[in-house]
Protein backbone atom coordinates (compact mmCIF):
# COMPACT_ATOMS: atom_id res chain seq x y z
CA UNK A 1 146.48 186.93 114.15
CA UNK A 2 143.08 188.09 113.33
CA UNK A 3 142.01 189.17 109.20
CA UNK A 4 139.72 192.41 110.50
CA UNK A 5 140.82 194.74 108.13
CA UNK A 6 140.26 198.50 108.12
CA UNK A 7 139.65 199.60 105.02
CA UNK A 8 139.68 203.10 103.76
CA UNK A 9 137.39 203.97 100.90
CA UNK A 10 138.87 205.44 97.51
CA UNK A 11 136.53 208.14 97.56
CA UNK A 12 136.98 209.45 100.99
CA UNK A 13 140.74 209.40 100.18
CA UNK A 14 141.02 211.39 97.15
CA UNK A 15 138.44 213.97 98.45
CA UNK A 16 141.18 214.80 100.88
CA UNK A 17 144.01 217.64 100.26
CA UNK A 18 145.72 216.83 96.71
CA UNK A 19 149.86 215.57 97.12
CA UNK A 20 152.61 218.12 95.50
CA UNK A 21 153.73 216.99 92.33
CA UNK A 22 156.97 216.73 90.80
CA UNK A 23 159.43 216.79 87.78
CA UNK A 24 161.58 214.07 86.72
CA UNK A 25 165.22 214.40 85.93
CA UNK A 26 166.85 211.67 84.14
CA UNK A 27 170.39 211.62 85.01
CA UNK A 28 171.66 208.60 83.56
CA UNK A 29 169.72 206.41 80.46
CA UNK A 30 171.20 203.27 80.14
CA UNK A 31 172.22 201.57 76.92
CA UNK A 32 171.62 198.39 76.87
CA UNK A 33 174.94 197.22 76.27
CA UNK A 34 178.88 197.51 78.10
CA UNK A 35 176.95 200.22 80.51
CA UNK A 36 174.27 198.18 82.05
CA UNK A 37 170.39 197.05 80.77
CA UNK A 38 167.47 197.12 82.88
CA UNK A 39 168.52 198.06 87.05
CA UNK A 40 165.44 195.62 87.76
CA UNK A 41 164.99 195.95 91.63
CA UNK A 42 168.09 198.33 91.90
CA UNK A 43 167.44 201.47 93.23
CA UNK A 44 170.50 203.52 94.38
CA UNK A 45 172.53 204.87 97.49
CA UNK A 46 174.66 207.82 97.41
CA UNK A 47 178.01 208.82 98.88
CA UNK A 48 179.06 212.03 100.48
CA UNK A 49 180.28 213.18 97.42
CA UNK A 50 176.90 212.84 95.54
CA UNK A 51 177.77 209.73 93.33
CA UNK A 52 175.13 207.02 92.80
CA UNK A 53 175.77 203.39 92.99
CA UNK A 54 173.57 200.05 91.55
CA UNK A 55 173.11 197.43 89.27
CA UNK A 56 171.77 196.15 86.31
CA UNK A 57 170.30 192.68 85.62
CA UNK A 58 172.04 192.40 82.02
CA UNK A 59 174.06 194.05 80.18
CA UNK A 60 177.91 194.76 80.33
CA UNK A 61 181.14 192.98 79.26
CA UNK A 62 179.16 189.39 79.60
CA UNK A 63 175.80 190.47 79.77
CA UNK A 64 175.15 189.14 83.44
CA UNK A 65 174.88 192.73 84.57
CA UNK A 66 176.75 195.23 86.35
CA UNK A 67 177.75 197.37 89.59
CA UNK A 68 177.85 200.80 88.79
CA UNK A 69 178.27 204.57 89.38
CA UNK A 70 176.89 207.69 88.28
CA UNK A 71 178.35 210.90 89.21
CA UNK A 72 176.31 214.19 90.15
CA UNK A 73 177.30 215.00 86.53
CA UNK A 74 175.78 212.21 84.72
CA UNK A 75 179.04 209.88 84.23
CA UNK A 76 178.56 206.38 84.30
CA UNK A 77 181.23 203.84 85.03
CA UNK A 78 180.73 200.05 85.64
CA UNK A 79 182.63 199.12 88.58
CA UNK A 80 182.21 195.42 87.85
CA UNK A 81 180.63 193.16 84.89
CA UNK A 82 179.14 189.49 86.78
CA UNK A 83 179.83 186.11 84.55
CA UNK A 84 183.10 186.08 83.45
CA UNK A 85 183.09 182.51 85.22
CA UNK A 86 179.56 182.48 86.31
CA UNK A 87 179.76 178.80 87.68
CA UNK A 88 181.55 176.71 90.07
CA UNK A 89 183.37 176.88 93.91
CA UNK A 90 185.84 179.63 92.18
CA UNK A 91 183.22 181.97 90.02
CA UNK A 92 181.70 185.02 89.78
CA UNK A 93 177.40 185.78 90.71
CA UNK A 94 175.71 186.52 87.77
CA UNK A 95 172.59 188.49 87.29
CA UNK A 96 171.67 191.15 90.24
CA UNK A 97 168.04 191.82 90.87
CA UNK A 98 168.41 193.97 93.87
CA UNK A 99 171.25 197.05 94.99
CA UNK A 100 173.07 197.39 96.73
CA UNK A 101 174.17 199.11 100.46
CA UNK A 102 177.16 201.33 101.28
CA UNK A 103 179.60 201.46 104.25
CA UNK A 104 181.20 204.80 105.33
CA UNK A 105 184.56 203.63 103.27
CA UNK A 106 182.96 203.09 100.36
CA UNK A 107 182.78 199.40 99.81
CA UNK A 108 179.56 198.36 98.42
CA UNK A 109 178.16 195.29 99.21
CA UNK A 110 174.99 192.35 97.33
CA UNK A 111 173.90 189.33 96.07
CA UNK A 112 173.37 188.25 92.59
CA UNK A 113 170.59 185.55 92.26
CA UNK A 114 172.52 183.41 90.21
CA UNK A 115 175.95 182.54 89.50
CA UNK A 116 178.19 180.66 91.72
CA UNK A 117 177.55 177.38 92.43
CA UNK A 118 175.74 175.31 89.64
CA UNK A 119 173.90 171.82 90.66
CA UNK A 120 170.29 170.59 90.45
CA UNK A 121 168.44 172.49 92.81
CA UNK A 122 169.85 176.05 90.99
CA UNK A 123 170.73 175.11 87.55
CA UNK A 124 172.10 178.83 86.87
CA UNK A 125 173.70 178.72 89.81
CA UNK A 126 172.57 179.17 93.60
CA UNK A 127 173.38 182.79 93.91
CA UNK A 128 176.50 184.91 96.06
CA UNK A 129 177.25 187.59 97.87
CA UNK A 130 179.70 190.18 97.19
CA UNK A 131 181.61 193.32 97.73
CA UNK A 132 183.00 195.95 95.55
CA UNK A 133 186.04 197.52 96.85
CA UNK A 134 186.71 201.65 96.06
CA UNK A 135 189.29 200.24 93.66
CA UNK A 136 186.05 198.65 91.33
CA UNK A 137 187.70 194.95 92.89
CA UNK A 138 184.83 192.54 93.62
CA UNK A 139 185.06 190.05 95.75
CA UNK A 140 182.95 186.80 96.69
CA UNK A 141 182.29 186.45 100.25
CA UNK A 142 179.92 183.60 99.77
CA UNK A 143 178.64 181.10 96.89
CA UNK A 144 175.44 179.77 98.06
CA UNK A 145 174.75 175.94 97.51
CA UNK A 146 171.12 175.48 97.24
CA UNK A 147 170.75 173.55 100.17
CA UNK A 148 170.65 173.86 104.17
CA UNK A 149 172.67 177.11 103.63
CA UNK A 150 170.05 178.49 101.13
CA UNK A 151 170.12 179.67 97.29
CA UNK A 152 168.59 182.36 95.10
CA UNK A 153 168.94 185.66 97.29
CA UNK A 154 166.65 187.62 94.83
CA UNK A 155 166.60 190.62 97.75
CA UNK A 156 169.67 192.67 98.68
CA UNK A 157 171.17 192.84 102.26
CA UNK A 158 171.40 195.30 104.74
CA UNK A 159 175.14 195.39 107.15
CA UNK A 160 175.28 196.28 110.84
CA UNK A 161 177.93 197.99 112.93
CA UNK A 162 180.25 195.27 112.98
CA UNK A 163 179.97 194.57 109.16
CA UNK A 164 178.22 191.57 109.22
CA UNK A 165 175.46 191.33 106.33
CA UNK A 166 171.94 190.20 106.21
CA UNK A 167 169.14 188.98 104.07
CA UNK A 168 166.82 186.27 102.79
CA UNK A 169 167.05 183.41 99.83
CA UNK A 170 163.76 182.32 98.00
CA UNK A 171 164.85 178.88 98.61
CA UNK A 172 167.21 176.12 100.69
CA UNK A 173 166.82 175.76 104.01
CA UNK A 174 166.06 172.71 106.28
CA UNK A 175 162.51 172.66 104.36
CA UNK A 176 163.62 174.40 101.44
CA UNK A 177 161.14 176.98 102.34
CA UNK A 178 164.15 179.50 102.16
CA UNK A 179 166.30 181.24 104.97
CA UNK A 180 167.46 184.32 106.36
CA UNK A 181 170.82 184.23 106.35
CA UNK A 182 174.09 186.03 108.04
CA UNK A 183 177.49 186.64 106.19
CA UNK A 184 179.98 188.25 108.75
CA UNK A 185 183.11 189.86 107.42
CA UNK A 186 185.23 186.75 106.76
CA UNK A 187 182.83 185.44 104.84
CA UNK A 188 181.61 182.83 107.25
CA UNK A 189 177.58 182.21 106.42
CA UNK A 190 174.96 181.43 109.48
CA UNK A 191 171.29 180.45 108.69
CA UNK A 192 169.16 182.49 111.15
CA UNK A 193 166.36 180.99 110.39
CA UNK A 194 164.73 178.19 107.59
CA UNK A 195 161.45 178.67 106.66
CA UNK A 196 159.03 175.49 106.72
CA UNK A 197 156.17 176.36 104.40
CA UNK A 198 152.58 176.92 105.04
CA UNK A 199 151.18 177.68 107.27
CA UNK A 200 154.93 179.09 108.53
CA UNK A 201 156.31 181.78 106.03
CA UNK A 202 157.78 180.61 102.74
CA UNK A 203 159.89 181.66 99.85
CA UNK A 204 161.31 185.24 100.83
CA UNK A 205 161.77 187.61 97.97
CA UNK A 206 162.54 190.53 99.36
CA UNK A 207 165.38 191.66 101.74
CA UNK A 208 164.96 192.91 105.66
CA UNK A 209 164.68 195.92 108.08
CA UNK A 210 166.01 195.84 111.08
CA UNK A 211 164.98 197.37 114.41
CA UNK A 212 167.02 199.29 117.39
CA UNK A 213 166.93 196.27 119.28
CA UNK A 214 168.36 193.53 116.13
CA UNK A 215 164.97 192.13 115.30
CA UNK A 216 164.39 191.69 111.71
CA UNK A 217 160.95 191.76 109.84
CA UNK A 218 160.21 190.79 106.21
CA UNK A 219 157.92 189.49 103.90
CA UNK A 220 157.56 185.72 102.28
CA UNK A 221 156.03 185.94 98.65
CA UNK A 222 154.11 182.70 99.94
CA UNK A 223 153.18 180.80 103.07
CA UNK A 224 151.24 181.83 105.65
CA UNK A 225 147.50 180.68 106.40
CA UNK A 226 146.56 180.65 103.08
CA UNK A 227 149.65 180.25 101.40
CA UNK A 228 149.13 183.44 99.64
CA UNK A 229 151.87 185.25 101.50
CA UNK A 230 153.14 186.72 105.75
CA UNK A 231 154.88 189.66 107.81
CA UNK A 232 157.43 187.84 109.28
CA UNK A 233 159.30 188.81 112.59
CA UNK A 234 162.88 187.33 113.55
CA UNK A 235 164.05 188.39 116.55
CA UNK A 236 167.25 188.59 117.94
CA UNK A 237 167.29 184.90 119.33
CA UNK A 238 166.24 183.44 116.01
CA UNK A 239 162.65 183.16 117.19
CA UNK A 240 160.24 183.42 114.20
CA UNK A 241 156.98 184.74 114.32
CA UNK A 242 154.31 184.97 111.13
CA UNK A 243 153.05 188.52 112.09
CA UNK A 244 150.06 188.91 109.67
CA UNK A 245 149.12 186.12 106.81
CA UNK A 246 147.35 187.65 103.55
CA UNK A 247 144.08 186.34 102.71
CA UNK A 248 143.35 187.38 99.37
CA UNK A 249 139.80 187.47 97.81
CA UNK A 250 139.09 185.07 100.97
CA UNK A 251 138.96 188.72 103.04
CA UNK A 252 139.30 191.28 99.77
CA UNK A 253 142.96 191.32 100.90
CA UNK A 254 146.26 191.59 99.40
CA UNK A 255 148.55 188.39 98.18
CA UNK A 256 152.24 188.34 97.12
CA UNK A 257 153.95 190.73 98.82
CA UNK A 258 157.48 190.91 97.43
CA UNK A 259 159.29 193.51 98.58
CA UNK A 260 160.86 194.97 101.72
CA UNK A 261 159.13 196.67 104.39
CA UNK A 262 159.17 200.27 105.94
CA UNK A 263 159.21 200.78 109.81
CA UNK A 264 157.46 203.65 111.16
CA UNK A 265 159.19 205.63 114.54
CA UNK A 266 155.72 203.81 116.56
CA UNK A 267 156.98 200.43 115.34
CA UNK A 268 154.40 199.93 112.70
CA UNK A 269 155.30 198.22 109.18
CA UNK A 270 154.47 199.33 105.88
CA UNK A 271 154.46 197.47 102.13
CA UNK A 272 153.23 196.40 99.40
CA UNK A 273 151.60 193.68 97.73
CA UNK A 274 151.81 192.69 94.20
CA UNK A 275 148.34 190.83 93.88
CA UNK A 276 145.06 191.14 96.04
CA UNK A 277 143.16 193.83 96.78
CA UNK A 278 140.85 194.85 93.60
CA UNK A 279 143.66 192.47 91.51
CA UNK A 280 146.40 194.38 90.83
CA UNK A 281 148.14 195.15 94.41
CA UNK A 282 147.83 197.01 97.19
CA UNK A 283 149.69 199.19 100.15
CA UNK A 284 149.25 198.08 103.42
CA UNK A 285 149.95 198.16 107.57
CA UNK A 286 150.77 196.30 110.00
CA UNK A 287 150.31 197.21 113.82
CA UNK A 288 152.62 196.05 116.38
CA UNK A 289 149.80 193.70 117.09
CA UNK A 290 149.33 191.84 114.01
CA UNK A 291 146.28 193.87 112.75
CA UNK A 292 146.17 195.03 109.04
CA UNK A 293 144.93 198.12 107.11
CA UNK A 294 144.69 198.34 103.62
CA UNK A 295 145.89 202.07 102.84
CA UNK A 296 145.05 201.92 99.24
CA UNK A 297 143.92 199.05 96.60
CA UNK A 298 144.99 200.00 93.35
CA UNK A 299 141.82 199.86 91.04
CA UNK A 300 142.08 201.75 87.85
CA UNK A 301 144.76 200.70 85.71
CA UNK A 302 144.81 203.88 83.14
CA UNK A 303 144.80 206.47 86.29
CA UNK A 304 145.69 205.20 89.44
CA UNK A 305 149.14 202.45 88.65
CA UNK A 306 148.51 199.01 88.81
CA UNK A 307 151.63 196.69 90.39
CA UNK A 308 153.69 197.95 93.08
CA UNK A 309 157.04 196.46 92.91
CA UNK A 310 159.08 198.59 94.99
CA UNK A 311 159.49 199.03 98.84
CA UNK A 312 157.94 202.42 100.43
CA UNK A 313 159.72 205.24 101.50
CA UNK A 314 158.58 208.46 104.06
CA UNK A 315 159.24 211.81 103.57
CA UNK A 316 160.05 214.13 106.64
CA UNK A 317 156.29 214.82 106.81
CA UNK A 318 155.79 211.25 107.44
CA UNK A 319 153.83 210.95 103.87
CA UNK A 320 154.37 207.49 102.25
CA UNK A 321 156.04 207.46 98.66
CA UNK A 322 155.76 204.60 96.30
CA UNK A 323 155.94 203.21 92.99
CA UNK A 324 153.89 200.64 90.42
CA UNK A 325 155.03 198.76 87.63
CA UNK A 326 152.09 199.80 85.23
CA UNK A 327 149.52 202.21 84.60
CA UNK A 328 149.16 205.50 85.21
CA UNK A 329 147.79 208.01 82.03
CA UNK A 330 150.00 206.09 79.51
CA UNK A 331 149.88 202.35 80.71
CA UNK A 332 151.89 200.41 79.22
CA UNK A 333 154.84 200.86 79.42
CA UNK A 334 154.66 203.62 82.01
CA UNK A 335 154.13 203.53 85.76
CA UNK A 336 153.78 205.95 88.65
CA UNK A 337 154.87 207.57 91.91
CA UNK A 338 152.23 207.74 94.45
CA UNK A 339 151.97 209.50 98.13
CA UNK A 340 149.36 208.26 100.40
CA UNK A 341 149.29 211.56 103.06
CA UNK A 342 149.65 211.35 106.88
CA UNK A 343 145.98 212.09 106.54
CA UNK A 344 145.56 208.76 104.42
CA UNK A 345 145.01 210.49 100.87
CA UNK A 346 145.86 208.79 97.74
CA UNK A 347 147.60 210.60 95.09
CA UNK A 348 149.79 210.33 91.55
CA UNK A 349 152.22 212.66 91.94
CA UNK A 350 154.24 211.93 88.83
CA UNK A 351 153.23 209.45 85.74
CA UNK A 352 155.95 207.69 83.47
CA UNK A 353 155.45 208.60 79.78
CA UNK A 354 157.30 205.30 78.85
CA UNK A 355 159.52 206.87 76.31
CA UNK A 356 162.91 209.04 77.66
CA UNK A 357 161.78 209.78 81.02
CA UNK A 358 161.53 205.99 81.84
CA UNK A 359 159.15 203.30 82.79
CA UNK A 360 158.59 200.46 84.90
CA UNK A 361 160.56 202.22 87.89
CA UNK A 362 160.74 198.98 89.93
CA UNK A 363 163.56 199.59 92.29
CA UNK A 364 163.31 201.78 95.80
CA UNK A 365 163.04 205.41 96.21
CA UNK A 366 166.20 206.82 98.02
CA UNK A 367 164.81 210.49 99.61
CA UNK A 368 166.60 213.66 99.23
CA UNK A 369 167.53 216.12 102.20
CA UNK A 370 165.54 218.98 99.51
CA UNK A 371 162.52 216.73 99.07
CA UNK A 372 163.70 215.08 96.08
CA UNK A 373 163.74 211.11 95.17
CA UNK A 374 165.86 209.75 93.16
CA UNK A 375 165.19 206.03 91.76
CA UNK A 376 165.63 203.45 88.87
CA UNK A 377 163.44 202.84 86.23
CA UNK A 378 164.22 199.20 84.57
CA UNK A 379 163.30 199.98 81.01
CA UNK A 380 162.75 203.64 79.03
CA UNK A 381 165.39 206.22 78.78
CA UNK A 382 166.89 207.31 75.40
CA UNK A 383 167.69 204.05 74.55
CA UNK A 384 165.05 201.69 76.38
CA UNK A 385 166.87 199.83 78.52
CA UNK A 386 166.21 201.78 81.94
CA UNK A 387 167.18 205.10 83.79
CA UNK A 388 168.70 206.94 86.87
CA UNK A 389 166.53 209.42 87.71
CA UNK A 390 165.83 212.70 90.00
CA UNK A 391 161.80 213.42 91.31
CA UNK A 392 162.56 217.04 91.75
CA UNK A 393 159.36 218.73 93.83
């Protein structure tokens, strides 16, 4: 594909009409211990009844981390603590970057990046996926090995119609590269697809969208061109195609995009990148025919965020919501949420203090049928150890 890039400048963007701003809510601050620390990549999904479900990286009865739930009210409950046996053909996952995803029953379903199955190529354990019954009963579907079948799923997975669940690992493979990877109900895992390294995609962190038609697109941390990171499409034959390779400072690009993408009605694809741009990430496009725009470059640590970690999200006007690790008015530790219009216009539209309204909000933002967001940060709160929180407009 080609690297012409269509770049917007910063000044034209913020001279356009300023974003709403909202109010954060912190419904749930985690404690750091038996409750959950630090919902890394988590994010949450909601039920009918209102209740929010995630989990934490560390934290409860073993310190592996947690499923849990928070009621409309505030309640938390851990629905399951990981590494009670964190190794072998028999055990439990064991630390949970990403959340998880829903079914109308109310089983919840992941991965945990380690745990499982311990040998050399994952020597805390390749990784699993799970479920979580309505009863708080977990069950294994699938200890990853390391090898042909993959290892490390550091993204979540999303489920189709007929159950069956899907997502990436960061390594394994036929080239080690990493996979995407199928899990249908029995708990019978297919590799979709390996990944063979530059200049093919390589080492998937983040999980996968999934069009109408059962095509899959995602991004690989590295590989591509430059090795510096791709767009990936699968489709629904297993065909793989790199759909846009980041350049870096070779084309004032971005590098090390890490999270999962957002799909626009017109079939255009939305991210982030950690790296690139002016150095500290950007948000990008890509067109249905491979071609690139950087929507913003993130440039001013103290005022503008710095490090986007988590996927996008649209509103019902079709604005684009985001998050950053860093920056913002109080830096470190802080963080923002950021809309980039319809129009293309850049704006902070609410800035972690770093203290008890949270900071380093890492995981997704879930929208709100009232306009709201409600998200994860994975440290802050009362106690410091992350939040569940409410952007209330």
């Amino acid at each position: 594909m080609g690297l012409a890039l269509a770049f917007v400048s910063l000044l034209a963007l913020h001279t356009l009409a300023q974003a709403q701003s909202f109010t954060d809510k912190v419904i749930y601050s985690f404690s750091g211990g038996a409750d959950g620390n630090e919902p890394l990549f988590s994010g949450v999904v909601r039920d009918k009844a209102g209740n929010f479900y995630g989990t934490t990286y560390a934290g409860g009865a073993f310190n592996y981390g947690t499923v849990f739930k928070v009621d409309a009210s505030g309640n938390e409950t851990v629905l399951h603590s990981f590494g009670q046996k964190s190794f072998g053909p028999g055990n439990d996952g064991r630390t949970p970057y990403a959340g998880v995803v829903i079914d109308a029953s109310g089983h919840l379903f992941g991965t945990t990046y380690e745990g499982g199955i311990k040998n050399i190529q994952c020597l805390k354990g390749c990784g699993i996926v799970f479920e979580i019954d309505p009863n708080s009963s977990e069950k294994v579907l699938y200890r990853f090995t390391g090898g042909t079948d993959g290892g490390l799923p550091f993204g979540g997975v999303i489920r189709d119609s007929r159950g069956n669940l899907y997502g990436t690992t960061e390594i394994g493979g036929a080239s080690g590269a990493g996979t995407v990877f199928k899990v249908d109900p029995s708990g019978t895992e297919t590799v979709l697809h390996s990944f063979a390294g530059q200049p093919d995609a390589q080492y998937p962190e983040a999980g996968l969208i999934c069009d109408e038609v059962g095509d899959f697109y995602g991004t690989t941390s590295a590989g591509g061109v430059y090795g510096l990171g791709t767009v990936f499409e699968l489709d629904a034959s297993g065909h793989e195609t790199v759909l846009y390779s980041f350049a870096g400072s070779f084309n004032s690009d971005g590098q090390g995009p890490d999270t999962a993408l957002l799909r626009a009605p017109n079939g255009d694809l939305y991210g982030t990148t950690f790296q690139g741009g002016n150095g500290i990430g950007t948000v990008f496009k890509v067109d249905t025919s491979g071609h690139e725009t950087i929507l913003h470059a993130f440039g001013s640590f103290q005022n503008d965020g710095a490090y986007p970690e988590s996927p996008l999200a649209f509103d019902s006007q079709g604005n684009v919501y985001g998050t950053t690790i860093q920056g913002g008015t109080f830096g470190l530790p802080g963080g923002v949420v950021y809309e980039i219009s319809a129009e293309g216009a850049y704006s902070v539209v609410y800035d972690f203090g770093g203290k008890s309204d949270g900071s380093a909000p890492a995981g997704p933002l879930l929208p709100g049928s009232d306009g709201s967001f409600f998200g994860t940060t994975s440290s802050g709160g009362s106690a410091g150890p992350g939040t569940v929180y409410q952007l209330i407009p």
